[in-house]
Protein backbone atom coordinates (compact mmCIF):
# COMPACT_ATOMS: atom_id res chain seq x y z
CA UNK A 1 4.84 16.17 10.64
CA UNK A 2 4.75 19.53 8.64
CA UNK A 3 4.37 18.58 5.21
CA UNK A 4 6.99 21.23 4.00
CA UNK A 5 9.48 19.73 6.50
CA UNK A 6 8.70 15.82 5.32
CA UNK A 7 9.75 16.97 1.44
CA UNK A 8 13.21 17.70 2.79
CA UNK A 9 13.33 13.72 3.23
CA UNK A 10 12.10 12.99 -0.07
CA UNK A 11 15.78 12.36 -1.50
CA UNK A 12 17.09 10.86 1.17
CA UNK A 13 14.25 8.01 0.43
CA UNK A 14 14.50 8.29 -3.01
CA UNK A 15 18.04 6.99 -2.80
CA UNK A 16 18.04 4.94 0.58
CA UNK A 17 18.11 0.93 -0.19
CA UNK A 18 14.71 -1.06 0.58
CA UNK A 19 14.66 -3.11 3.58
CA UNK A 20 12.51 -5.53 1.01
CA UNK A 21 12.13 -8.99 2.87
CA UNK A 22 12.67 -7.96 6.15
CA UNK A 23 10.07 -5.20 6.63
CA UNK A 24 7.26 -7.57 4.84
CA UNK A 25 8.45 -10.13 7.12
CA UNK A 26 7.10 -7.79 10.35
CA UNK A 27 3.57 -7.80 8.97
CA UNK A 28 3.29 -11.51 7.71
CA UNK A 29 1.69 -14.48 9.72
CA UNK A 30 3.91 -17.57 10.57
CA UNK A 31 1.90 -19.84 8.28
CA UNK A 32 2.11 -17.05 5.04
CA UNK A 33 5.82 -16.99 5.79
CA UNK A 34 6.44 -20.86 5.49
CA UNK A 35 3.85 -21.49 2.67
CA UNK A 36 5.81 -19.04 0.69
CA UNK A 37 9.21 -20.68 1.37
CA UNK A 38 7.78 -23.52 -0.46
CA UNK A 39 6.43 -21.40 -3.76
CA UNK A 40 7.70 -20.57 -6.88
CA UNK A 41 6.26 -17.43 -7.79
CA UNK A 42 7.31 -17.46 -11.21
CA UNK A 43 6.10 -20.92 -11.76
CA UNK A 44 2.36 -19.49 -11.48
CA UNK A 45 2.85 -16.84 -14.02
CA UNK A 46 1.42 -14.36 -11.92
CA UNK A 47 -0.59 -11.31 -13.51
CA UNK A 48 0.79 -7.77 -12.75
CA UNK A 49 -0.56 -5.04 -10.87
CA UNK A 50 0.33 -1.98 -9.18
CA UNK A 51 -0.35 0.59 -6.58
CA UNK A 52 -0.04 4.48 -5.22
CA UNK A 53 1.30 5.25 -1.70
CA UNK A 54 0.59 8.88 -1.60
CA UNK A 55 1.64 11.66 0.45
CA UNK A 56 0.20 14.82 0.34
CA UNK A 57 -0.65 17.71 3.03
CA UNK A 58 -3.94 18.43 4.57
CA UNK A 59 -4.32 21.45 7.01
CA UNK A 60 -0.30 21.38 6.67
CA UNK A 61 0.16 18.07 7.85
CA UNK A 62 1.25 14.94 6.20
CA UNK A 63 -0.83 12.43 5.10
CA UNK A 64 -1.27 9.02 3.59
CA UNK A 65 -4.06 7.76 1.32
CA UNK A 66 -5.57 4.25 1.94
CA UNK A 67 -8.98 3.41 0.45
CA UNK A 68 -12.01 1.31 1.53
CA UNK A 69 -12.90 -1.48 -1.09
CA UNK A 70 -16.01 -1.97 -1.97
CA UNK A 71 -18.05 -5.05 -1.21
CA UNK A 72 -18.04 -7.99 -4.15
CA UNK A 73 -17.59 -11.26 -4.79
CA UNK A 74 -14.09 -11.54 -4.49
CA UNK A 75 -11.25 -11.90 -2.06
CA UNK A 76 -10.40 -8.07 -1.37
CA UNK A 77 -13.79 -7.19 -1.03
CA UNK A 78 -14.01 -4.60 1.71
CA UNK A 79 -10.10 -4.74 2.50
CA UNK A 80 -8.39 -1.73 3.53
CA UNK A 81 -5.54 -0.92 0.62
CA UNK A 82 -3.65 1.27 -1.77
CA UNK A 83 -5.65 2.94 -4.82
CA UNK A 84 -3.93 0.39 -7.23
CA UNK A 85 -5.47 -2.02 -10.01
CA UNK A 86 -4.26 -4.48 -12.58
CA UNK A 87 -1.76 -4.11 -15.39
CA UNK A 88 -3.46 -3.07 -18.91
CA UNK A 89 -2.09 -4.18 -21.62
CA UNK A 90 -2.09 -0.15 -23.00
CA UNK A 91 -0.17 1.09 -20.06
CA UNK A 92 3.50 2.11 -20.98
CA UNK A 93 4.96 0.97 -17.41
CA UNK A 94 3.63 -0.59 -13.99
CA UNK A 95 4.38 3.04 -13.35
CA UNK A 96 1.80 4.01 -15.57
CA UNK A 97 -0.68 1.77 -14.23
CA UNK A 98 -0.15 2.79 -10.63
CA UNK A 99 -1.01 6.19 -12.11
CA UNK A 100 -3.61 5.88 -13.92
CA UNK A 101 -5.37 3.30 -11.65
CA UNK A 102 -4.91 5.62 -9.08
CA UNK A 103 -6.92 8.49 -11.23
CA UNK A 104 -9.66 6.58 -11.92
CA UNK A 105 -10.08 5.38 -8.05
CA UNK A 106 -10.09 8.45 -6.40
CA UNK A 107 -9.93 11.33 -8.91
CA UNK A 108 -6.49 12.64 -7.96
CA UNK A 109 -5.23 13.99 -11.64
CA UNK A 110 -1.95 11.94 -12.91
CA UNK A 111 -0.04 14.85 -13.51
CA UNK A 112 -0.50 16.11 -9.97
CA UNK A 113 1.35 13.05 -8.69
CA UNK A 114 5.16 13.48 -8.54
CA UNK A 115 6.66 9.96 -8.90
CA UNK A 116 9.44 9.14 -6.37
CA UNK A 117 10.69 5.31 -6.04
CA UNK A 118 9.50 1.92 -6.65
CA UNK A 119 9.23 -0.36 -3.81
CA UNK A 120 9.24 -4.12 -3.64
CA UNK A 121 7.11 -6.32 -4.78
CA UNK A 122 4.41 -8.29 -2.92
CA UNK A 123 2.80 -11.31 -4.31
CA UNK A 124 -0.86 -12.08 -3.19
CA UNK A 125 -1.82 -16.03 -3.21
CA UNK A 126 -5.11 -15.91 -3.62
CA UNK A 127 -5.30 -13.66 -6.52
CA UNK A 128 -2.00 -14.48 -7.87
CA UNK A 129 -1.15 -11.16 -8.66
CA UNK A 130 2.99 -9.71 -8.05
CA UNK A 131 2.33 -5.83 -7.12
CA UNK A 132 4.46 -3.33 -7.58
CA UNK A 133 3.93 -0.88 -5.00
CA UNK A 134 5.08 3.23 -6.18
CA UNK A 135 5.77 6.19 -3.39
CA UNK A 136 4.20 9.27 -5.07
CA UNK A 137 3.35 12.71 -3.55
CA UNK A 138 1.00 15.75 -4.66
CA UNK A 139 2.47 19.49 -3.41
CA UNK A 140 -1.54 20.49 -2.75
CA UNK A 141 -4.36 19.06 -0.77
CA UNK A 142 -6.90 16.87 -2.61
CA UNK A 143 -10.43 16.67 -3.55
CA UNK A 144 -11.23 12.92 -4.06
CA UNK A 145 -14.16 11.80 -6.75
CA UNK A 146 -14.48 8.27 -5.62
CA UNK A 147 -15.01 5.12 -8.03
CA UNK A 148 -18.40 4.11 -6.61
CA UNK A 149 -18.07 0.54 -7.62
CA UNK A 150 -14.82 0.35 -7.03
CA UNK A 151 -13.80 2.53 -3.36
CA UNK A 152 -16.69 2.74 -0.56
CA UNK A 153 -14.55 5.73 0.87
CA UNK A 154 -10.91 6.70 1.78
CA UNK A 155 -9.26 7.26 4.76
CA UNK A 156 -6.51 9.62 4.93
CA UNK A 157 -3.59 8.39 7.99
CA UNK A 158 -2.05 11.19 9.49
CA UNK A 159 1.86 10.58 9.48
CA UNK A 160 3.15 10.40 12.66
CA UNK A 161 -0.06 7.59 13.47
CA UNK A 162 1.68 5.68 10.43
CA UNK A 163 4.95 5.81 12.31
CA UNK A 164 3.75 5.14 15.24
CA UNK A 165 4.41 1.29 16.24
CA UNK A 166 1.72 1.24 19.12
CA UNK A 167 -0.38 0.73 15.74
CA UNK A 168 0.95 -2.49 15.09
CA UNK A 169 -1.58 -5.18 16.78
CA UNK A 170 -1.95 -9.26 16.36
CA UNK A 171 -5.57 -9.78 15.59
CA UNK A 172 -7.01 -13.85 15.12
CA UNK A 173 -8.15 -13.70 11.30
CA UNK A 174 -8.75 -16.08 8.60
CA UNK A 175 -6.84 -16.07 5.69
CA UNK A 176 -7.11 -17.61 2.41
CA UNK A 177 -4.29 -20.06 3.27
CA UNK A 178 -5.20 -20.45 7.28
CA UNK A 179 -8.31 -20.12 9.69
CA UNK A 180 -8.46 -18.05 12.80
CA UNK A 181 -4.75 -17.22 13.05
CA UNK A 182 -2.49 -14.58 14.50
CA UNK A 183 -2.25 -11.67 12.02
CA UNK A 184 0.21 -8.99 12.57
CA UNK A 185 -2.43 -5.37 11.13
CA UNK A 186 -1.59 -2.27 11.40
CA UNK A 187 -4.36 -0.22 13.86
CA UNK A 188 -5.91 2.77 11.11
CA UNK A 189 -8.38 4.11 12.95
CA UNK A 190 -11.30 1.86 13.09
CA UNK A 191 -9.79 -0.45 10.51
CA UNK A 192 -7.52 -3.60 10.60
CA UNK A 193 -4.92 -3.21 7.49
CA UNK A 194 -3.26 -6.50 6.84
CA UNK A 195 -1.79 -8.45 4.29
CA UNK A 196 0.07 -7.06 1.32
CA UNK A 197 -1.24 -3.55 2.29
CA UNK A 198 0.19 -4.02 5.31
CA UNK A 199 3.39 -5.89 4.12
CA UNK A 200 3.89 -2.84 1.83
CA UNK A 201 3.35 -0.12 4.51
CA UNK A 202 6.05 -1.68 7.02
CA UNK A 203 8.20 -1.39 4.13
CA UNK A 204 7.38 2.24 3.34
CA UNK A 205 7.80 2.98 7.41
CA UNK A 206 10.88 1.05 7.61
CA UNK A 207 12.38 2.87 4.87
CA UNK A 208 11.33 6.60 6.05
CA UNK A 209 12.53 6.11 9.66
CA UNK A 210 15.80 5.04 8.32
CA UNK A 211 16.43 8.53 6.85
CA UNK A 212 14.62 10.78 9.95
């Protein structure tokens, strides 16, 4: 899609209600699903964090940013996700942090960013983080300066492949909470995105194709 024709959306999804639940549901494994009927999130005083889904145009198209994370010791190392981090105790919102997380990952100037809606949040077991996932877009194509030990590189999903539900595959994967199970992923080019990510895109894709 034209990016000058997807900003005519932009307030229809600014003020269209969040499928929530339902659209996380899609891209959750059986066994995530039941484990978390039996949790109580707020009983593990989860830390905050949150993260960007941005839109912006490149060669007049629509696009969204995803980044590669780096290799570490750690259980998102190499996963596919939103630029995103942690909650500082200095930021003024989760807003903020999305924001500023999001300008130290990949460059892309705060102020360049024009805020749209808060999405639900997605709580991540083996981290125990609750993220709060923001919808942002930039009017102008971006130049990325990459967070070397942070991001190994980005990869920027043309729209319509987004939309598309022939990208929605089961893969066998283990988990952190299950070994070699069915995963619903989204297909991103050469990359699997699951989990959260992927929990937080079939929200964002629920929510757009309810207003095209």
């Amino acid at each position: 899609m034209e990016f000058h024709n997807f900003l005519k959306y932009i307030p229809k999804i600014a003020k269209e209600k969040l499928p929530a639940a339902n659209a996380h549901l899609k891209m959750a494994p059986v066994e995530r699903i039941e484990m978390l009927k039996e949790l109580n999130i707020d009983s593990k005083n989860p830390r905050k964090a949150a993260v960007m889904m941005l839109f912006y145009p490149k060669n007049n198209q629509t696009h969204l940013l995803l980044i590669v994370r780096n290799t570490y010791p750690g259980v998102h190392s190499s996963q596919i996700a939103f630029p995103g981090g942690k909650e500082e105790e200095y930021d003024e919102s989760l807003a903020h942090t999305a924001l500023r997380e999001t300008e130290e990952e990949i460059g892309v100037q705060r102020h360049k960013i024009e805020l749209i809606k808060s999405f639900t949040e997605v709580y991540i077991p083996p981290s125990n983080f609750l993220v709060s996932p923001f919808l942002g877009i930039c009017q102008s194509e971006l130049k990325f300066e990459l967070q070397k030990d942070e991001v190994a590189g980005i990869i920027e999903l043309p729209f319509n492949d987004f939309l598309d539900d022939r990208k929605v595959v089961m893969r066998k994967l283990s988990t952190s909470y299950a070994n070699e199970i069915d995963v619903p992923a989204f297909l991103v080019k050469e990359h699997i995105v699951w989990g959260a990510t992927a929990m937080m895109m079939s929200e964002l894709k629920e929510t757009i194709k309810l207003v095209l």
